[in-house]
N, C-alpha and C. Protein backbone atom coordinates (compact mmCIF):
# COMPACT_ATOMS: atom_id res chain seq x y z
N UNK A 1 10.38 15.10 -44.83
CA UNK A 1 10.42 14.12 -43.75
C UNK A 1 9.17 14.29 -42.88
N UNK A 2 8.73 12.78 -42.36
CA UNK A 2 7.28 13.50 -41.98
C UNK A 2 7.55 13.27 -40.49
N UNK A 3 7.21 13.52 -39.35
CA UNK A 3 7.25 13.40 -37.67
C UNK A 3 6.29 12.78 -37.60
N UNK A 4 5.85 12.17 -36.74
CA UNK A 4 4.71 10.94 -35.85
C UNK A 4 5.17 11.31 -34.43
N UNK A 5 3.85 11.64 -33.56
CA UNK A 5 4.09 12.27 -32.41
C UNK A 5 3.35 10.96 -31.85
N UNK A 6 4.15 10.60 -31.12
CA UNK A 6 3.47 9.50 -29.70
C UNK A 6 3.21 10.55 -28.78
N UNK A 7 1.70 10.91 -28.53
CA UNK A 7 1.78 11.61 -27.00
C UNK A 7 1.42 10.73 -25.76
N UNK A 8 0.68 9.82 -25.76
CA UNK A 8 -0.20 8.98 -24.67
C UNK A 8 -0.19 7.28 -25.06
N UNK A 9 -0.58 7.18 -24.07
CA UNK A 9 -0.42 5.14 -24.04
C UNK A 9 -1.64 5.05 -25.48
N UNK A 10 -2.48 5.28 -25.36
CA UNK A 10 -3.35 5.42 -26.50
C UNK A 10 -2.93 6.02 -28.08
N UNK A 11 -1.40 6.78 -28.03
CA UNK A 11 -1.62 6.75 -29.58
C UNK A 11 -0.65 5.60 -29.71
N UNK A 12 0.42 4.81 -28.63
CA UNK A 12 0.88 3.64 -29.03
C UNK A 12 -0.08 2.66 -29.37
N UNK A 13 -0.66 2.10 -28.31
CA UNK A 13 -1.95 1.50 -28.89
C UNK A 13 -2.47 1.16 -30.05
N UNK A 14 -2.72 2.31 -30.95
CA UNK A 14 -3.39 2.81 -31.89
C UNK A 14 -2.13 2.71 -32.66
N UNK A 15 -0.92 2.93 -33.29
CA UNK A 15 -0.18 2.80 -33.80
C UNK A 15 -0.22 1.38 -34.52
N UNK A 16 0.37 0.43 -33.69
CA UNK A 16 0.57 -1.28 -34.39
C UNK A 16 -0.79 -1.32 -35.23
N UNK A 17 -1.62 -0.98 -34.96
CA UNK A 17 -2.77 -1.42 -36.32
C UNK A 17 -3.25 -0.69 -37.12
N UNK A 18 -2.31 0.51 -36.80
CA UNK A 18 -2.78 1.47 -38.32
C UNK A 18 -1.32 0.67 -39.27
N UNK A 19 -0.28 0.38 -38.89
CA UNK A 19 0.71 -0.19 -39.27
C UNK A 19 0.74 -1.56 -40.01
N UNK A 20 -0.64 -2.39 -39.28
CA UNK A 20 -1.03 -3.68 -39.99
C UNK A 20 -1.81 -3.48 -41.00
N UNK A 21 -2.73 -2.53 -40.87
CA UNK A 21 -3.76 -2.51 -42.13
C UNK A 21 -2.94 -2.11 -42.87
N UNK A 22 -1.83 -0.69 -43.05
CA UNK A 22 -1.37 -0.78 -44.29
C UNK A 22 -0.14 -2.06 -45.00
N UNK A 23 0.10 -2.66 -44.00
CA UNK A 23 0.85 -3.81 -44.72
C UNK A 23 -0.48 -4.69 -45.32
N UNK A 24 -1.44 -4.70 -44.51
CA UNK A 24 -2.81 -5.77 -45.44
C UNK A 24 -2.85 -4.91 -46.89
N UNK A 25 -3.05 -3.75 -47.11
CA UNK A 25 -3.46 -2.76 -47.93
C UNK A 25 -2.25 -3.49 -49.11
N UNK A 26 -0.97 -3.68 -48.62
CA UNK A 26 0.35 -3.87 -49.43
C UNK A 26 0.79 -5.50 -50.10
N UNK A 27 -0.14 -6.32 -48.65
CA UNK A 27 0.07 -7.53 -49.47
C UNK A 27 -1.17 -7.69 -50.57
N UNK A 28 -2.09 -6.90 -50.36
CA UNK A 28 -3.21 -7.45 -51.25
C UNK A 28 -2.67 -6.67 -53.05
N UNK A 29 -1.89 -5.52 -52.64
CA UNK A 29 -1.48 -4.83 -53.74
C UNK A 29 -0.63 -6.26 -54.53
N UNK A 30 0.10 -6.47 -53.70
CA UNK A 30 1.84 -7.67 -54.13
C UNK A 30 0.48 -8.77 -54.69
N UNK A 31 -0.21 -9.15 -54.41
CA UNK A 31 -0.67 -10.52 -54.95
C UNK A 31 -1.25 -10.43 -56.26
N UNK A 32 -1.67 -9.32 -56.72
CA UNK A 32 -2.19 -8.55 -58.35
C UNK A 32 -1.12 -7.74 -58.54
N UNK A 33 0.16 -8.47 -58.25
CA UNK A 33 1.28 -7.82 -59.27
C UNK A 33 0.91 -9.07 -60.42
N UNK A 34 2.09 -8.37 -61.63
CA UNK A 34 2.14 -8.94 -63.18
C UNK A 34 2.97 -9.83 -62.87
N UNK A 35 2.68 -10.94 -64.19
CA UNK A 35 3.23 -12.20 -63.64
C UNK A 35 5.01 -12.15 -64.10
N UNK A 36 5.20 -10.96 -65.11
CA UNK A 36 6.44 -10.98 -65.34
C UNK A 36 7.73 -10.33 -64.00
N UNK A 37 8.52 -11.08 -63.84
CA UNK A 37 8.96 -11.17 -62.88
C UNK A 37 9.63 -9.31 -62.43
N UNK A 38 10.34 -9.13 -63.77
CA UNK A 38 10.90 -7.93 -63.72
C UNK A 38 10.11 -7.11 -63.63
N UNK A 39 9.28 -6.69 -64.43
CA UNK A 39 7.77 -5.64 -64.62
C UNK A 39 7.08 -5.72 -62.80
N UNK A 40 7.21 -6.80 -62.07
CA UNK A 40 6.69 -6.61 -60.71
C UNK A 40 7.60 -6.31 -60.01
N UNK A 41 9.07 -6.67 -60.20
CA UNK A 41 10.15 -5.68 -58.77
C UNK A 41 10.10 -4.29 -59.39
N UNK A 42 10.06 -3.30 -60.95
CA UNK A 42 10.13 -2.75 -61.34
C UNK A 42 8.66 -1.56 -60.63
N UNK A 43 7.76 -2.29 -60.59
CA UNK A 43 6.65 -2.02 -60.04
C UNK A 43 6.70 -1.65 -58.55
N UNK A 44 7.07 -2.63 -57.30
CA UNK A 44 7.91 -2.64 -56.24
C UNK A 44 8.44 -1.21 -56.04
N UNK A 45 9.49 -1.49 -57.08
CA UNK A 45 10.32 -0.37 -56.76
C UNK A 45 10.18 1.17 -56.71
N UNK A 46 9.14 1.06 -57.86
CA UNK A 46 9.56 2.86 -58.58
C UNK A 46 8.03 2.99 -58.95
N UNK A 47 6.87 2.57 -58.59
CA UNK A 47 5.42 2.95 -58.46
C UNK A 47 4.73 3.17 -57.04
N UNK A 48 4.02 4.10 -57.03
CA UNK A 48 3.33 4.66 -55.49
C UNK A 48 2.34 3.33 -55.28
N UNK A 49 2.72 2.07 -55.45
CA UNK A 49 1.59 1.05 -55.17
C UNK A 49 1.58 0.64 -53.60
N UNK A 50 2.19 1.15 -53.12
CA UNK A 50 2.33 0.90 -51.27
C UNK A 50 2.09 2.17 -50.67
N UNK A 51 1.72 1.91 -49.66
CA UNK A 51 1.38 3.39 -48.48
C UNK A 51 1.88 3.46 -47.37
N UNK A 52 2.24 4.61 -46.88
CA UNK A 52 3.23 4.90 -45.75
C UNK A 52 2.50 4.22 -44.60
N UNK A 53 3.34 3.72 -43.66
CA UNK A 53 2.52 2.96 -42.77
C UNK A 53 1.63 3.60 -41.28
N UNK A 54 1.76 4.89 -41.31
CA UNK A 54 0.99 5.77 -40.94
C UNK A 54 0.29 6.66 -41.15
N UNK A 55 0.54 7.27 -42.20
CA UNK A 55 0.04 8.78 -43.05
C UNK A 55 -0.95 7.93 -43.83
N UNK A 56 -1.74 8.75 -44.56
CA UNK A 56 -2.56 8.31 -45.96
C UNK A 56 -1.84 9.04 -47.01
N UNK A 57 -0.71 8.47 -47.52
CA UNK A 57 -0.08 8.51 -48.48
C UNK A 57 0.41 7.78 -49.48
N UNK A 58 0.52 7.59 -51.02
CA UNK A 58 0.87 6.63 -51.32
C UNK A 58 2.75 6.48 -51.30
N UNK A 59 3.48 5.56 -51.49
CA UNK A 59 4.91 5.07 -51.08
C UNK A 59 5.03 3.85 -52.36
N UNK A 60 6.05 3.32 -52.97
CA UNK A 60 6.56 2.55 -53.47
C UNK A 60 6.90 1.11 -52.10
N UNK A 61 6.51 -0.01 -52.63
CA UNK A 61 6.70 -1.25 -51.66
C UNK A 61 7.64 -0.96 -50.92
N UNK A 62 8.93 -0.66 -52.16
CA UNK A 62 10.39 -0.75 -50.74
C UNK A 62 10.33 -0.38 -50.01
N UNK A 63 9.96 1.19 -50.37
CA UNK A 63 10.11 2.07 -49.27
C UNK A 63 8.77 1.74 -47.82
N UNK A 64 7.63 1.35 -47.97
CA UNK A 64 6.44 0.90 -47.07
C UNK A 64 7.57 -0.45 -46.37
N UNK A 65 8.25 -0.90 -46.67
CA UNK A 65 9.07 -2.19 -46.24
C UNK A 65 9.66 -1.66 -44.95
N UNK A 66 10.76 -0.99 -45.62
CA UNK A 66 11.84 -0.28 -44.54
C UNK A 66 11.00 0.78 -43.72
N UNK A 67 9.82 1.32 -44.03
CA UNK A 67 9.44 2.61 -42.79
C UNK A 67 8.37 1.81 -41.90
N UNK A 68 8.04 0.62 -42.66
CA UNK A 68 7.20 -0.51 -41.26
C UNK A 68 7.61 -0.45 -40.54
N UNK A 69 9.02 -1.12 -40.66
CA UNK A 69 10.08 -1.80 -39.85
C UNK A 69 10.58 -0.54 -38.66
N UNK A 70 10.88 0.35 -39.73
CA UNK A 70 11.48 1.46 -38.53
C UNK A 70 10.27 2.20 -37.58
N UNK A 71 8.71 2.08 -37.99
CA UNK A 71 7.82 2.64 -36.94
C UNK A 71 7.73 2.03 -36.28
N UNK A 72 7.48 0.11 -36.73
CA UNK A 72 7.60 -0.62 -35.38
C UNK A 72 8.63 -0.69 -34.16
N UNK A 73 9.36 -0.50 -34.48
CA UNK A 73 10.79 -0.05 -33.44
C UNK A 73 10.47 0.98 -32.63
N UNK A 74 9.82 2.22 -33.46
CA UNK A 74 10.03 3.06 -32.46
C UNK A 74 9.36 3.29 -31.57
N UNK A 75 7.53 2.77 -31.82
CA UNK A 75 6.68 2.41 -31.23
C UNK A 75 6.77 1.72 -29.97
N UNK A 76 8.21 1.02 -30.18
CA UNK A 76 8.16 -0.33 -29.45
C UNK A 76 8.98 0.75 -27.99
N UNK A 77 9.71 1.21 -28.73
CA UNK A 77 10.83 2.17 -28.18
C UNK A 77 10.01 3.38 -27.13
N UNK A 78 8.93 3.95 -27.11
CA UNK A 78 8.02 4.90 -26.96
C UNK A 78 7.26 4.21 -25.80
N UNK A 79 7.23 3.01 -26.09
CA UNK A 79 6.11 2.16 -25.33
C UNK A 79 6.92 2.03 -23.84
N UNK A 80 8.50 1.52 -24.32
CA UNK A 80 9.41 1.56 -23.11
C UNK A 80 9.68 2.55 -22.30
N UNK A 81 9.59 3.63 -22.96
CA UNK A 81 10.16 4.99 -22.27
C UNK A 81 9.28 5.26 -21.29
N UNK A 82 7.75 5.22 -21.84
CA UNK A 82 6.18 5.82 -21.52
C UNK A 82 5.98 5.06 -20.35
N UNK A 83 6.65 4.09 -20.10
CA UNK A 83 6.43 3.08 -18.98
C UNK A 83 7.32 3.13 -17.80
């Protein structure tokens, strides 16, 4: 399990667009998927073709899906507290 430390208004900041580039990084992956339908959720699913949306790591799509979603929250969450 990995931790992400918000310390200052500046690593929120800095957060939302390390979070966008790797979704850019993810749609450009999804658009040179294979045209067979299964072979690309198969791909999706169970290949490191996505990256964690903070770390430099590689991740499978799904999983880059669901840990977007949950950094943006918490970011959002961090931003409220910090304020």
């Amino acid at each position: 399990m990995s931790v992400i430390t918000l310390c200052s208004p500046s690593d929120i900041q800095e957060a939302p667009q390390r979070i966008e580039d790797s979704a850019l990084r993810a749609q450009k992956t999804l658009s040179a998927l294979p045209s067979s339908p299964l072979h690309a959720l198969q791909q999706m699913k169970f290949d490191p073709i996505g990256s964690h949306p903070l770390e430099d790591r590689p991740l499978n799509i799904i999983e880059q899906v669901n840990q977007t979603f949950t950094y943006l929250v918490a970011v959002k969450a961090a931003e409220l507290l910090m304020q």
